[in-house]
PDB file of N, CA and C in Angstrom:
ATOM      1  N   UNK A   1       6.595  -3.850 -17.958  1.00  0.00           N
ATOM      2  CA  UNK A   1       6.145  -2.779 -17.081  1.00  0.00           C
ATOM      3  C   UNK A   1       5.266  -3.376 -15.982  1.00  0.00           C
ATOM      4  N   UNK A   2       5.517  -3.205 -14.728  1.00  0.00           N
ATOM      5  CA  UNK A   2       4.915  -3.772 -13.547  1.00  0.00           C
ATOM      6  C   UNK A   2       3.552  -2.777 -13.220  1.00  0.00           C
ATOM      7  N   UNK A   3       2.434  -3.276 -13.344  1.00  0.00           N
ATOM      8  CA  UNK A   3       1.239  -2.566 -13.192  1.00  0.00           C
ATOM      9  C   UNK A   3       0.445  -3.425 -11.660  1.00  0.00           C
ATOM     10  N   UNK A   4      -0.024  -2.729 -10.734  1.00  0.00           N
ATOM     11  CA  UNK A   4      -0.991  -3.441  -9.642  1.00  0.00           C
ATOM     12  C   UNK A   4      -2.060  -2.687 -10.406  1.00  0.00           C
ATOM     13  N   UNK A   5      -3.608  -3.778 -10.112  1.00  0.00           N
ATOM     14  CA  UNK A   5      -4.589  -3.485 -11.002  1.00  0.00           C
ATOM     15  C   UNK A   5      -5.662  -3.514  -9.544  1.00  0.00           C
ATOM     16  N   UNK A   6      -5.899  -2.378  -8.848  1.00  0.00           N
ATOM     17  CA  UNK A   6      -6.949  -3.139  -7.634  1.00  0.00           C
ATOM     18  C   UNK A   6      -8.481  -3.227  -8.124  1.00  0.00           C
ATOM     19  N   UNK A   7      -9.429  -3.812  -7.648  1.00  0.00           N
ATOM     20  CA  UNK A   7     -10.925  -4.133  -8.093  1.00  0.00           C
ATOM     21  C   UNK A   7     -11.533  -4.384  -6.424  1.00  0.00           C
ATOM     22  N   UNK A   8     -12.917  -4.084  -6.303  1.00  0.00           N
ATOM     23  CA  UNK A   8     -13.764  -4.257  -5.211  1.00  0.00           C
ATOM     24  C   UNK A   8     -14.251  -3.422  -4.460  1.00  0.00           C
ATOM     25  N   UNK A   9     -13.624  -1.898  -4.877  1.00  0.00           N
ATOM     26  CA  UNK A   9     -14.407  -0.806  -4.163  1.00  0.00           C
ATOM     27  C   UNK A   9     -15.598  -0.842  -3.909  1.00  0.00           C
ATOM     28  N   UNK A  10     -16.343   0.520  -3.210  1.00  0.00           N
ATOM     29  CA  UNK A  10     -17.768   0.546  -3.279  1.00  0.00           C
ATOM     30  C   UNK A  10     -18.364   1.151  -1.917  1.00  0.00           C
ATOM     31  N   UNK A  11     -19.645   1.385  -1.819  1.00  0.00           N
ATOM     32  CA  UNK A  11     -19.863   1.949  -0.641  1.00  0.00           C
ATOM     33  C   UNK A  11     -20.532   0.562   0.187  1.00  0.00           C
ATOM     34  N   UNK A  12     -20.276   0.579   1.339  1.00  0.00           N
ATOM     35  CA  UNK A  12     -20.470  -0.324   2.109  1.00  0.00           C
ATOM     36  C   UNK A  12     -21.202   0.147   3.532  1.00  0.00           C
ATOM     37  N   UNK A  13     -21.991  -0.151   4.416  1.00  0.00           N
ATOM     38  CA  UNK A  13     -22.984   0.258   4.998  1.00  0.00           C
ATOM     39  C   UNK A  13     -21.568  -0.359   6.811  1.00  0.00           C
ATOM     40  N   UNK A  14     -21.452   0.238   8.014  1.00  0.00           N
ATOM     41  CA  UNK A  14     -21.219  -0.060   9.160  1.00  0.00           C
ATOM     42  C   UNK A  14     -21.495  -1.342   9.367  1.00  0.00           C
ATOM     43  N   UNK A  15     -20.725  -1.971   9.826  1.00  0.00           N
ATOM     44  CA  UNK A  15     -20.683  -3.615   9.747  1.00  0.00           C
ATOM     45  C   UNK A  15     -20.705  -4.462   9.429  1.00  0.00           C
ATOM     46  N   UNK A  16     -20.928  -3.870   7.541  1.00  0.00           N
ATOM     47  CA  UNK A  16     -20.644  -4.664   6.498  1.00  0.00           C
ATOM     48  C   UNK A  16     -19.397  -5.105   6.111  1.00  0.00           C
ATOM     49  N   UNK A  17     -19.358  -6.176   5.032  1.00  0.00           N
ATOM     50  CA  UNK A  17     -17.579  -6.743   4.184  1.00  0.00           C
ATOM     51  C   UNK A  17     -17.761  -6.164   3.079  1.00  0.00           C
ATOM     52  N   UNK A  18     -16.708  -6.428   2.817  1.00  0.00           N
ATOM     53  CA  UNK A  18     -16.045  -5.915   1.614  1.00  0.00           C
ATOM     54  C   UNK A  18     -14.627  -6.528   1.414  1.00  0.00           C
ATOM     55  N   UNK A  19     -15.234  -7.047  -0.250  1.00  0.00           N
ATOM     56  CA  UNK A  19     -13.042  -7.532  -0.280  1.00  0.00           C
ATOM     57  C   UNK A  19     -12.193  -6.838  -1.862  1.00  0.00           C
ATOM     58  N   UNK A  20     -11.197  -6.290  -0.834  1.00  0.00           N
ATOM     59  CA  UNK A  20     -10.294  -6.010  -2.009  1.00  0.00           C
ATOM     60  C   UNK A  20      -9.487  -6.866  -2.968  1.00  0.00           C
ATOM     61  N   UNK A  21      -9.026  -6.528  -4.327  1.00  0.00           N
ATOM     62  CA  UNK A  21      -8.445  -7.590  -4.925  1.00  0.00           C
ATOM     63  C   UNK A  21      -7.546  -6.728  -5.546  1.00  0.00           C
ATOM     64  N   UNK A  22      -6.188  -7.453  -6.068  1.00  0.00           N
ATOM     65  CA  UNK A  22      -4.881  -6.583  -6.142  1.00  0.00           C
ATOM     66  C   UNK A  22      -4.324  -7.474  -7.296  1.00  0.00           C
ATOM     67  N   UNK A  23      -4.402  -7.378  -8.723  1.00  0.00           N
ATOM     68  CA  UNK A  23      -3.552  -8.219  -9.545  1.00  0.00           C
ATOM     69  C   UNK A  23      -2.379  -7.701 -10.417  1.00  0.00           C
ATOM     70  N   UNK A  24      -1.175  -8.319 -10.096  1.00  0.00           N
ATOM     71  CA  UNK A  24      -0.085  -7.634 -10.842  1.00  0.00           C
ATOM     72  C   UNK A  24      -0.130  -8.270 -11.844  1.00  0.00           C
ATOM     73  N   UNK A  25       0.927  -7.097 -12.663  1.00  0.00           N
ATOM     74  CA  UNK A  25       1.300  -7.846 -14.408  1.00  0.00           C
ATOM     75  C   UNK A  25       2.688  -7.021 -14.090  1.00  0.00           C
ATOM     76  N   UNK A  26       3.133  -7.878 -15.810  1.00  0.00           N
ATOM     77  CA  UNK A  26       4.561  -7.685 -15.514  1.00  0.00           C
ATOM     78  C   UNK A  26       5.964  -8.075 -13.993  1.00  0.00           C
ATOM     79  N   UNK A  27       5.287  -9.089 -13.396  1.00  0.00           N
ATOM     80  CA  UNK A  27       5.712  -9.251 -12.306  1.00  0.00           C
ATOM     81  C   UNK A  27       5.357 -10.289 -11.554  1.00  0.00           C
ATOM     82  N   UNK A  28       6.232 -10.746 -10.788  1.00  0.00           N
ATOM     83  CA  UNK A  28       5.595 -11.847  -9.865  1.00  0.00           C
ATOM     84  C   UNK A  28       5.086 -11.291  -8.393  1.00  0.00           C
ATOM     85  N   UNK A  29       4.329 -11.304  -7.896  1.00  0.00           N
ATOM     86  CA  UNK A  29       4.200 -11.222  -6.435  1.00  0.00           C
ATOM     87  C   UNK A  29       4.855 -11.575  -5.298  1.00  0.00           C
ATOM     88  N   UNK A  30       5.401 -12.887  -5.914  1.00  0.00           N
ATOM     89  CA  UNK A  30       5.793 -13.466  -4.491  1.00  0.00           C
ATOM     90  C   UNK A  30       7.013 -12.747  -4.161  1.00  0.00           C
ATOM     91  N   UNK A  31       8.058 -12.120  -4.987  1.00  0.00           N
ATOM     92  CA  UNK A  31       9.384 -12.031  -4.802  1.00  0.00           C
ATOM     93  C   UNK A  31       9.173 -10.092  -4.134  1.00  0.00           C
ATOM     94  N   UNK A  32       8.165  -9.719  -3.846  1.00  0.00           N
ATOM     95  CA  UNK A  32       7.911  -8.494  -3.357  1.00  0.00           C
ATOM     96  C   UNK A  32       7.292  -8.765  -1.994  1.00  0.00           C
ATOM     97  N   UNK A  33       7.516  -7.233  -0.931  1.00  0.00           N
ATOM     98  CA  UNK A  33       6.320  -7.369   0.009  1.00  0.00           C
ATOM     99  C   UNK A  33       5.546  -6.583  -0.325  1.00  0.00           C
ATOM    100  N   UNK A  34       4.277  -7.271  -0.367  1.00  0.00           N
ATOM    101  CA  UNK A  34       3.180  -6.692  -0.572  1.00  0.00           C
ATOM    102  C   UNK A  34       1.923  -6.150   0.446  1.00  0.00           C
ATOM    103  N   UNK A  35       1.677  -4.808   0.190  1.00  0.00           N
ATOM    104  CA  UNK A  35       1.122  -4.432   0.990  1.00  0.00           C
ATOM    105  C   UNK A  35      -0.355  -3.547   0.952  1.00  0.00           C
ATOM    106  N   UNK A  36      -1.218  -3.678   1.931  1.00  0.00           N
ATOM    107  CA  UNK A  36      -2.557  -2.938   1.507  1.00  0.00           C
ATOM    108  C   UNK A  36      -2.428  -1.283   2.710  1.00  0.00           C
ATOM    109  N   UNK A  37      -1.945  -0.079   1.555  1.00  0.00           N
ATOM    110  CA  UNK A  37      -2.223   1.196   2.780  1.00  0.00           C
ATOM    111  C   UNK A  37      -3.707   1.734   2.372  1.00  0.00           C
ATOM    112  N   UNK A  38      -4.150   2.877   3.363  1.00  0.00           N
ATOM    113  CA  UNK A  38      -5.320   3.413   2.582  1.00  0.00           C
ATOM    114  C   UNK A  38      -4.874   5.266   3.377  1.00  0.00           C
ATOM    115  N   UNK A  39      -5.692   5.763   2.357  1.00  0.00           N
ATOM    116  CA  UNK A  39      -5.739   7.325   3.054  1.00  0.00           C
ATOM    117  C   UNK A  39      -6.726   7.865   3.298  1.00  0.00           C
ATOM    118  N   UNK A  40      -7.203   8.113   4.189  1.00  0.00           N
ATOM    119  CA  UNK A  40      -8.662   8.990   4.798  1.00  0.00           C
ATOM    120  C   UNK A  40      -8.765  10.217   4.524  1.00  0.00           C
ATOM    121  N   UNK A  41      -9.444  10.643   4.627  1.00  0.00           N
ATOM    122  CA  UNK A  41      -9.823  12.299   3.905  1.00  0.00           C
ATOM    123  C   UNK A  41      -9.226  13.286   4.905  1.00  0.00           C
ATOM    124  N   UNK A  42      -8.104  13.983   4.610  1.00  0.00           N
ATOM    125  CA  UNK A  42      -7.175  14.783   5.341  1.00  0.00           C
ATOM    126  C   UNK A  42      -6.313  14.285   6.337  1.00  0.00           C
ATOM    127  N   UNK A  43      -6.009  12.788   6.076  1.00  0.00           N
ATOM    128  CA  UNK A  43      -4.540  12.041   6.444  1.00  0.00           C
ATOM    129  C   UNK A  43      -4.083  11.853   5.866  1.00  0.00           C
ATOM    130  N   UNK A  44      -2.420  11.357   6.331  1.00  0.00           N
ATOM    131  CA  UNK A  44      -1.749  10.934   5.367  1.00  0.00           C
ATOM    132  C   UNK A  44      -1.598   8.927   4.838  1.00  0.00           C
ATOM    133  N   UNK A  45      -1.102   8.405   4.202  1.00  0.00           N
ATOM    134  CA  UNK A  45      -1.804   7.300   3.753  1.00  0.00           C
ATOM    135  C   UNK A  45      -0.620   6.371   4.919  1.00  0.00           C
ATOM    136  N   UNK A  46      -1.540   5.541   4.746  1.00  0.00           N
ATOM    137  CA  UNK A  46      -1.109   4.871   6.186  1.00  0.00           C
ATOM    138  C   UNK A  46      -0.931   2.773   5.770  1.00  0.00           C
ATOM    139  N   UNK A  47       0.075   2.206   6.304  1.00  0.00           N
ATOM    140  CA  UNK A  47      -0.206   0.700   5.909  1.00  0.00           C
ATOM    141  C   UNK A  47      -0.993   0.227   6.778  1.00  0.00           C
ATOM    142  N   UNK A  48      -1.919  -0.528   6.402  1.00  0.00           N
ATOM    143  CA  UNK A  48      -2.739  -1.436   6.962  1.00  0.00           C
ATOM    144  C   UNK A  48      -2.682  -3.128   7.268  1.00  0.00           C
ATOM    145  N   UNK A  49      -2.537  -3.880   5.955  1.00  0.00           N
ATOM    146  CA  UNK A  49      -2.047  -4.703   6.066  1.00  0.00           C
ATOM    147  C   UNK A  49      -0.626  -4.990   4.864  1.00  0.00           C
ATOM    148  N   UNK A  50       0.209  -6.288   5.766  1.00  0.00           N
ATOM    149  CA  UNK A  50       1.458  -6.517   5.014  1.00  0.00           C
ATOM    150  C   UNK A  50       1.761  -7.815   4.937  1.00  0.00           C
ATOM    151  N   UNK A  51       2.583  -8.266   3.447  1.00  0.00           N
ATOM    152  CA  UNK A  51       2.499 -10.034   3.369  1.00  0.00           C
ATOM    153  C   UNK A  51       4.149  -9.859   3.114  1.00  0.00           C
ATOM    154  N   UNK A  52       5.123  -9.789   3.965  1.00  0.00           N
ATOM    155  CA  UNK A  52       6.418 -10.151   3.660  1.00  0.00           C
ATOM    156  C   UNK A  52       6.177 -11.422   2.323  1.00  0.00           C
ATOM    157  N   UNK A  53       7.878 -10.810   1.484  1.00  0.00           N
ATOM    158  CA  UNK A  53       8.146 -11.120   0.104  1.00  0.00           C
ATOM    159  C   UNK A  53       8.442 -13.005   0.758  1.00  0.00           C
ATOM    160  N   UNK A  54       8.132 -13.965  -0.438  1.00  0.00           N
ATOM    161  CA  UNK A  54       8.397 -15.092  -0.042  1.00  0.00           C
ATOM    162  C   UNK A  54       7.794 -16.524   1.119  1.00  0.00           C
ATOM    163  N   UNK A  55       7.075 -15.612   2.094  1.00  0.00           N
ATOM    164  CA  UNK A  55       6.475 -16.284   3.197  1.00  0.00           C
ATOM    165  C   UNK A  55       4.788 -15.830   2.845  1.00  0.00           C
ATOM    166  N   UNK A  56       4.093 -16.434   3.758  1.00  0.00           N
ATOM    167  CA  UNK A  56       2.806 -16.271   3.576  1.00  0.00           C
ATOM    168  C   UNK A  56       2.098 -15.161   5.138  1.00  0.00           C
ATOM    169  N   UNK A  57       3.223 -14.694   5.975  1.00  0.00           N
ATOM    170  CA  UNK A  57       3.064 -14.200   7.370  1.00  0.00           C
ATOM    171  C   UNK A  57       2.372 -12.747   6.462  1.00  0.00           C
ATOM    172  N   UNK A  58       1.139 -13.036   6.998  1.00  0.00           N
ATOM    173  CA  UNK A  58       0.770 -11.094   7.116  1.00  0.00           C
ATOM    174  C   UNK A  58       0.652 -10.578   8.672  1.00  0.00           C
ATOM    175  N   UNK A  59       1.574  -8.888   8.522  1.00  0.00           N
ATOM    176  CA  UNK A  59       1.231  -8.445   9.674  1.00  0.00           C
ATOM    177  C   UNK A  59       0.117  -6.918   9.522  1.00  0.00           C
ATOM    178  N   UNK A  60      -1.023  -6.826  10.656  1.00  0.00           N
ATOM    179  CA  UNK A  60      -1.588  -5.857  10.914  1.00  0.00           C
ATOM    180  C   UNK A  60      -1.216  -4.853  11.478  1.00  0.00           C
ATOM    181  N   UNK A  61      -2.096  -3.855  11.123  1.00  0.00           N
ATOM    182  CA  UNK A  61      -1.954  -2.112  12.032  1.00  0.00           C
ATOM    183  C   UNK A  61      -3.301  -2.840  12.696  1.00  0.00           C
ATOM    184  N   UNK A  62      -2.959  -1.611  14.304  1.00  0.00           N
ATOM    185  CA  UNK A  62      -3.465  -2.071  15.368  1.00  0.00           C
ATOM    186  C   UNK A  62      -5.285  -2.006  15.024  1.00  0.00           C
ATOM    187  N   UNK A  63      -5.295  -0.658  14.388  1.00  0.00           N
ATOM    188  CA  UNK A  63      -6.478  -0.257  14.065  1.00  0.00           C
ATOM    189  C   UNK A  63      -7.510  -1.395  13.323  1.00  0.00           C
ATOM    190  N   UNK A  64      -6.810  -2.384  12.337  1.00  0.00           N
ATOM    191  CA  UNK A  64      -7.740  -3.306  11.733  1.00  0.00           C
ATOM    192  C   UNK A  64      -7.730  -4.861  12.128  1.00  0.00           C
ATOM    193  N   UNK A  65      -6.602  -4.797  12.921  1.00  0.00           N
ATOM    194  CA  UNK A  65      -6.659  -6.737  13.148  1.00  0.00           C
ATOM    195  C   UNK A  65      -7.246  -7.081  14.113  1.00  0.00           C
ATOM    196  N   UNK A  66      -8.121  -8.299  13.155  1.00  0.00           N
ATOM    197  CA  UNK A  66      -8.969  -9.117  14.034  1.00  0.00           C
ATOM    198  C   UNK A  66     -10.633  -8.655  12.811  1.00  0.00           C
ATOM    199  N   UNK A  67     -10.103  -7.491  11.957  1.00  0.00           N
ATOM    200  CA  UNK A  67     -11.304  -7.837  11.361  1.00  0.00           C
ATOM    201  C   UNK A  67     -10.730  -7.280   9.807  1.00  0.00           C
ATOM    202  N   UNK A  68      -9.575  -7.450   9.345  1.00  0.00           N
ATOM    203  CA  UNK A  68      -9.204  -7.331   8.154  1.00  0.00           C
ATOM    204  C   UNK A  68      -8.242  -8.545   7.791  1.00  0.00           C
ATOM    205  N   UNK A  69      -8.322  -9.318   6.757  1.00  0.00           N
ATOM    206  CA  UNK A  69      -7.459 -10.448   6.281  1.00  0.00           C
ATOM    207  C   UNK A  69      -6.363 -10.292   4.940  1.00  0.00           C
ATOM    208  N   UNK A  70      -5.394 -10.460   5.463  1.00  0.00           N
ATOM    209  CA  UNK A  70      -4.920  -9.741   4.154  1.00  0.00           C
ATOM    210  C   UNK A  70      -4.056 -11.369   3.334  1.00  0.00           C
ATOM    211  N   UNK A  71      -4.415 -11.630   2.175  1.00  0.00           N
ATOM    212  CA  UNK A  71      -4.316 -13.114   1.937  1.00  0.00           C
ATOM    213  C   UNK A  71      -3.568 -13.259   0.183  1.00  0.00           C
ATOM    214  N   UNK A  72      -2.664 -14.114  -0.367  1.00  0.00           N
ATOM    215  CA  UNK A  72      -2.117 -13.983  -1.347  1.00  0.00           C
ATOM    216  C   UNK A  72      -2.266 -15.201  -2.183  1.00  0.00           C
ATOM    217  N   UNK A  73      -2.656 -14.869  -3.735  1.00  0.00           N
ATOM    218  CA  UNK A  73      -3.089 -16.320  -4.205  1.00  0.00           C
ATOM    219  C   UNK A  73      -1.197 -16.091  -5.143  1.00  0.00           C
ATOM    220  N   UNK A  74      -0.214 -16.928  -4.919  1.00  0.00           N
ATOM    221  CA  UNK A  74       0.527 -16.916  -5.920  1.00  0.00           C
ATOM    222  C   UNK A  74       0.071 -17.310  -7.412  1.00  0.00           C
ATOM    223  N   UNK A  75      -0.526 -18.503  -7.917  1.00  0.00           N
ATOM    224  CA  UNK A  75      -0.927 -18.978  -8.952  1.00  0.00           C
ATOM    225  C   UNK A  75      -1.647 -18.026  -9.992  1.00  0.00           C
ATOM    226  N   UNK A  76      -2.831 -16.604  -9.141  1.00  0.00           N
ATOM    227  CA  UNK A  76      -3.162 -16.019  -9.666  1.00  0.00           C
ATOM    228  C   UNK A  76      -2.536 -14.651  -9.765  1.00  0.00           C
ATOM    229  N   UNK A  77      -1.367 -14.269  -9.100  1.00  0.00           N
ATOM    230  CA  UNK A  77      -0.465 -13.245  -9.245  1.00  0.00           C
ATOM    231  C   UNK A  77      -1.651 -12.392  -8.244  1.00  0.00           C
ATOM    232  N   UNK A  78      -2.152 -12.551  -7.361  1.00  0.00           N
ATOM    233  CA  UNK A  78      -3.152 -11.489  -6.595  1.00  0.00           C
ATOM    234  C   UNK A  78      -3.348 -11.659  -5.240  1.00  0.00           C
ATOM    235  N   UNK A  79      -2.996 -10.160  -4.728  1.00  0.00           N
ATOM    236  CA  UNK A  79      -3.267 -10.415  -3.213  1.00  0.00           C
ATOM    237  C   UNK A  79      -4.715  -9.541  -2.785  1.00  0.00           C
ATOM    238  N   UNK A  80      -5.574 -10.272  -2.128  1.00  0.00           N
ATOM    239  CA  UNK A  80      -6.541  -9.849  -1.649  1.00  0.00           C
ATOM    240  C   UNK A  80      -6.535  -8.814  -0.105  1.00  0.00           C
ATOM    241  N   UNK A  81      -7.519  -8.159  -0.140  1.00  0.00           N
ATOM    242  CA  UNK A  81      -7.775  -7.365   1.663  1.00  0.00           C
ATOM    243  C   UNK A  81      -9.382  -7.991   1.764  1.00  0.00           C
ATOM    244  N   UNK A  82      -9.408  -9.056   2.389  1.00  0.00           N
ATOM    245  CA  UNK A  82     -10.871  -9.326   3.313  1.00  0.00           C
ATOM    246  C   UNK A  82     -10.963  -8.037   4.314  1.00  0.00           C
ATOM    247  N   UNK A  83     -12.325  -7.658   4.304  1.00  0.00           N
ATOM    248  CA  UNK A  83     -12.318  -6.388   5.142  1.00  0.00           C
ATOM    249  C   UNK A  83     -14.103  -6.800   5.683  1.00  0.00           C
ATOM    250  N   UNK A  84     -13.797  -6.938   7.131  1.00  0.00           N
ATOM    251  CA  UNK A  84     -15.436  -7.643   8.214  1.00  0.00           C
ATOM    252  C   UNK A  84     -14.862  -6.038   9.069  1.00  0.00           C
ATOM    253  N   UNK A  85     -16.581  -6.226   9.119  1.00  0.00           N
ATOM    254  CA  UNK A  85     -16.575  -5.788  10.603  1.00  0.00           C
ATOM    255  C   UNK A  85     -16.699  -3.921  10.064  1.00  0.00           C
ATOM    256  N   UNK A  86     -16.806  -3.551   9.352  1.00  0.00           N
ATOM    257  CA  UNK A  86     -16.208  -2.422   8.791  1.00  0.00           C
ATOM    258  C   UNK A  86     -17.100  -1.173   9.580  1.00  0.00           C
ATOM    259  N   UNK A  87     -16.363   0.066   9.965  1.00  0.00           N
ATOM    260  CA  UNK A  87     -16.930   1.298  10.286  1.00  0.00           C
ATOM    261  C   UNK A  87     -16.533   2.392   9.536  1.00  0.00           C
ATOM    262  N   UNK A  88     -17.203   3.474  10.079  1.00  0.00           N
ATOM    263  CA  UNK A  88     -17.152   4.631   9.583  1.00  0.00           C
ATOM    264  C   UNK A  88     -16.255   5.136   9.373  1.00  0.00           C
ATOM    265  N   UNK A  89     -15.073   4.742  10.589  1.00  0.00           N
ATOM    266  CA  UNK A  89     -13.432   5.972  10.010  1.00  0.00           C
ATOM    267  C   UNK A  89     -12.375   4.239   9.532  1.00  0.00           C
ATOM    268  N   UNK A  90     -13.168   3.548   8.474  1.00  0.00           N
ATOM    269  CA  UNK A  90     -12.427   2.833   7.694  1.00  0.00           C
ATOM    270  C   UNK A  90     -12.379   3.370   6.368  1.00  0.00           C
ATOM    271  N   UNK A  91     -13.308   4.780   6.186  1.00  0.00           N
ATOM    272  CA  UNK A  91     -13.746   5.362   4.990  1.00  0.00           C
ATOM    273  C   UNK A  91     -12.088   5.870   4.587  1.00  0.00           C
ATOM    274  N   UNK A  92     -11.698   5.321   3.120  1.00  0.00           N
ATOM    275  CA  UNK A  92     -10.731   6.049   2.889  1.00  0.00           C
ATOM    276  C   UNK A  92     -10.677   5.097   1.028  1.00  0.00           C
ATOM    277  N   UNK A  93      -9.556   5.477   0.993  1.00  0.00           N
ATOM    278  CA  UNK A  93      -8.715   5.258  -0.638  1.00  0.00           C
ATOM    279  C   UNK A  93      -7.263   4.177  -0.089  1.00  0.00           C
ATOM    280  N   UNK A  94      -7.978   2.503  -0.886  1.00  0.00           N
ATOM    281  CA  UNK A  94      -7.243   1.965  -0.417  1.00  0.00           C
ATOM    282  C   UNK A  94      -6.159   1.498  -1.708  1.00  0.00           C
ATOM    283  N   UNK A  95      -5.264   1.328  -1.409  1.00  0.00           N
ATOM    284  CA  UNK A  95      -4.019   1.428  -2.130  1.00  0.00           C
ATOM    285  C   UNK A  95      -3.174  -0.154  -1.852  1.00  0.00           C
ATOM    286  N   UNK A  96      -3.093  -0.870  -3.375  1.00  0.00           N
ATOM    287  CA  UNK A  96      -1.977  -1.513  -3.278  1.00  0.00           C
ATOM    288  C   UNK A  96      -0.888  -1.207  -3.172  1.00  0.00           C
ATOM    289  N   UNK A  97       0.084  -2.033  -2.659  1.00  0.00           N
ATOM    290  CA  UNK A  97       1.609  -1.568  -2.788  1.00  0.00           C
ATOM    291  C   UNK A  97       2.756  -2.676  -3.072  1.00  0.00           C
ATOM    292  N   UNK A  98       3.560  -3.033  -3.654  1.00  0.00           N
ATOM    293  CA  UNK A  98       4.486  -4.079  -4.151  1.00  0.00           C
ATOM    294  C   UNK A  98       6.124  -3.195  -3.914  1.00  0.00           C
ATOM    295  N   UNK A  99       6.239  -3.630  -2.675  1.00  0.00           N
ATOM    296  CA  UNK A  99       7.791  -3.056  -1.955  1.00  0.00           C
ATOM    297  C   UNK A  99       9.146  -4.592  -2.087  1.00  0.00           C
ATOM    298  N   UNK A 100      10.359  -3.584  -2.662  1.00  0.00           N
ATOM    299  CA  UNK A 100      11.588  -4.459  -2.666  1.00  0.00           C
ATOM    300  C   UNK A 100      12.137  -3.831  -3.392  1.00  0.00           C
ATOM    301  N   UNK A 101      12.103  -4.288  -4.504  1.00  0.00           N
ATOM    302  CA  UNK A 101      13.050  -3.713  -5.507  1.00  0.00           C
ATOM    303  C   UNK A 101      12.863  -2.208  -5.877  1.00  0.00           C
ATOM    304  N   UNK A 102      13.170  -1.750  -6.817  1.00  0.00           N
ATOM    305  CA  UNK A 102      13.263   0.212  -7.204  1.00  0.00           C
ATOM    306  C   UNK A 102      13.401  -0.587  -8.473  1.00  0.00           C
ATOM    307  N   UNK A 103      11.852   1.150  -9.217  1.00  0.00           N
ATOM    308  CA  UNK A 103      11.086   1.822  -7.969  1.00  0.00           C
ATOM    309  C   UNK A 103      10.159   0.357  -7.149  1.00  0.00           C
ATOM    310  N   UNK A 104       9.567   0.776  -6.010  1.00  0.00           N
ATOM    311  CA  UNK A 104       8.063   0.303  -5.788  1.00  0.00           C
ATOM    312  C   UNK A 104       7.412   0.980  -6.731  1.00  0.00           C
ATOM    313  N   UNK A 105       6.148  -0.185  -6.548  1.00  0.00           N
ATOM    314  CA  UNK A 105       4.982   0.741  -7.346  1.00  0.00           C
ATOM    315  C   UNK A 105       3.370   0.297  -6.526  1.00  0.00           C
ATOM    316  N   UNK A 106       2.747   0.874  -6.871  1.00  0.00           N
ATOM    317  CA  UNK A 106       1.299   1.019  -6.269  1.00  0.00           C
ATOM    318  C   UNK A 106       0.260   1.094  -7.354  1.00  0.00           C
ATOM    319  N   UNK A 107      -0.869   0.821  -6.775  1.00  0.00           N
ATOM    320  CA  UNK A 107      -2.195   0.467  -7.685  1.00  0.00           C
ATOM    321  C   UNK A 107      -3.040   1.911  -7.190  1.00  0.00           C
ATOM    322  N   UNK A 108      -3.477   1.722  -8.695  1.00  0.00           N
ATOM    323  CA  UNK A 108      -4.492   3.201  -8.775  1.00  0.00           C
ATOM    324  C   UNK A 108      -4.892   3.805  -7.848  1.00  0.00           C
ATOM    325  N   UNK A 109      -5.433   2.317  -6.769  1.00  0.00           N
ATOM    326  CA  UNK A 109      -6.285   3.439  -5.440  1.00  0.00           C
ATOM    327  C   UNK A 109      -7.673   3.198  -5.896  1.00  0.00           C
ATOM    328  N   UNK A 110      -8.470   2.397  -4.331  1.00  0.00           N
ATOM    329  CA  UNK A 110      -9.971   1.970  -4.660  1.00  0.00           C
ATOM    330  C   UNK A 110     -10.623   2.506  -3.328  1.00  0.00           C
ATOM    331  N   UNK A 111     -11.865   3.509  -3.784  1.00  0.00           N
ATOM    332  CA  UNK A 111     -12.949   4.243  -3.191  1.00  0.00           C
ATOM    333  C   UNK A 111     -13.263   2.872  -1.955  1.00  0.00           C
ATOM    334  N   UNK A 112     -13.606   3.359  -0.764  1.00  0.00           N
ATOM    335  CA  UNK A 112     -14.572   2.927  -0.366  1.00  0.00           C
ATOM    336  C   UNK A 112     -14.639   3.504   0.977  1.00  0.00           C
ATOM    337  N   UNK A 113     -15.999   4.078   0.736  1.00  0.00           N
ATOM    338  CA  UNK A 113     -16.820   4.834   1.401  1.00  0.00           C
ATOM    339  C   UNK A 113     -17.392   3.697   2.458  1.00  0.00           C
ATOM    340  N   UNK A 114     -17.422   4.180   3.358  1.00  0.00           N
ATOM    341  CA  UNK A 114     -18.193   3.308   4.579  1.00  0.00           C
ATOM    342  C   UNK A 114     -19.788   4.615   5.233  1.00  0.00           C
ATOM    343  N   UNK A 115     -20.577   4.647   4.850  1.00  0.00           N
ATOM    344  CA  UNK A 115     -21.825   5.067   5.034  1.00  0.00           C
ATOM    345  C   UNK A 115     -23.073   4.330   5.191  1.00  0.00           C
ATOM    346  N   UNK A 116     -23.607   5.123   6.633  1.00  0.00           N
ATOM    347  CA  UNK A 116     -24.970   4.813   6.901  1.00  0.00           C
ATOM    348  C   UNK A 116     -26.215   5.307   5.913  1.00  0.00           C
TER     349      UNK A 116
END
């Protein structure tokens, strides 16, 4: 059974970091694309960052690049979201995602509040 396990939520203050961490079981990472969406409070959930299956290329949404890193350890089955620079409408529920095969599947979903 393929489980994403995310860890690193939390409330984080305007211009602070924060890093997400994403570990699968039952599964390898590399042979998926893996991806970090999040959903804001009365949107719909949106991708942020993405690590095509096999290569190490991540691509950004316009909204976070240049201050979100989205980075993959194969050895440890886990892809991370480095998150600098952070503001107020970054506040949302961020979500792993492991796309290719059927079904996809997604991770629980990790709080983080961005407050002054």
């Amino acid at each position: 059974q393929v489980q994403l396990i995310e860890s690193g939520g939390g409330l984080v203050h305007p211009g602070g970091s924060l890093n997400l961490s994403c570990v699968a079981s039952g599964t390898l990472i590399y042979i998926w694309d893996m991806g970090w969406f999040r959903q804001a409070p009365g949107k719909q959930r949106a991708l942020v960052a993405r690590i095509v299956r096999k290569t190490d290329d991540a691509n950004y949404s316009d909204s976070v690049r240049g201050r979100f890193t989205m980075t993959r350890d194969v050895a440890k089955n886990t892809v991370y979201l480095q998150r600098n620079n952070l503001a107020l409408e970054d506040t949302a529920i961020y979500y792993c995602h492991a796309n290719f095969l059927r079904p996809d599947h997604w991770g629980q979903g990790s709080q983080v509040p961005v407050s002054s």
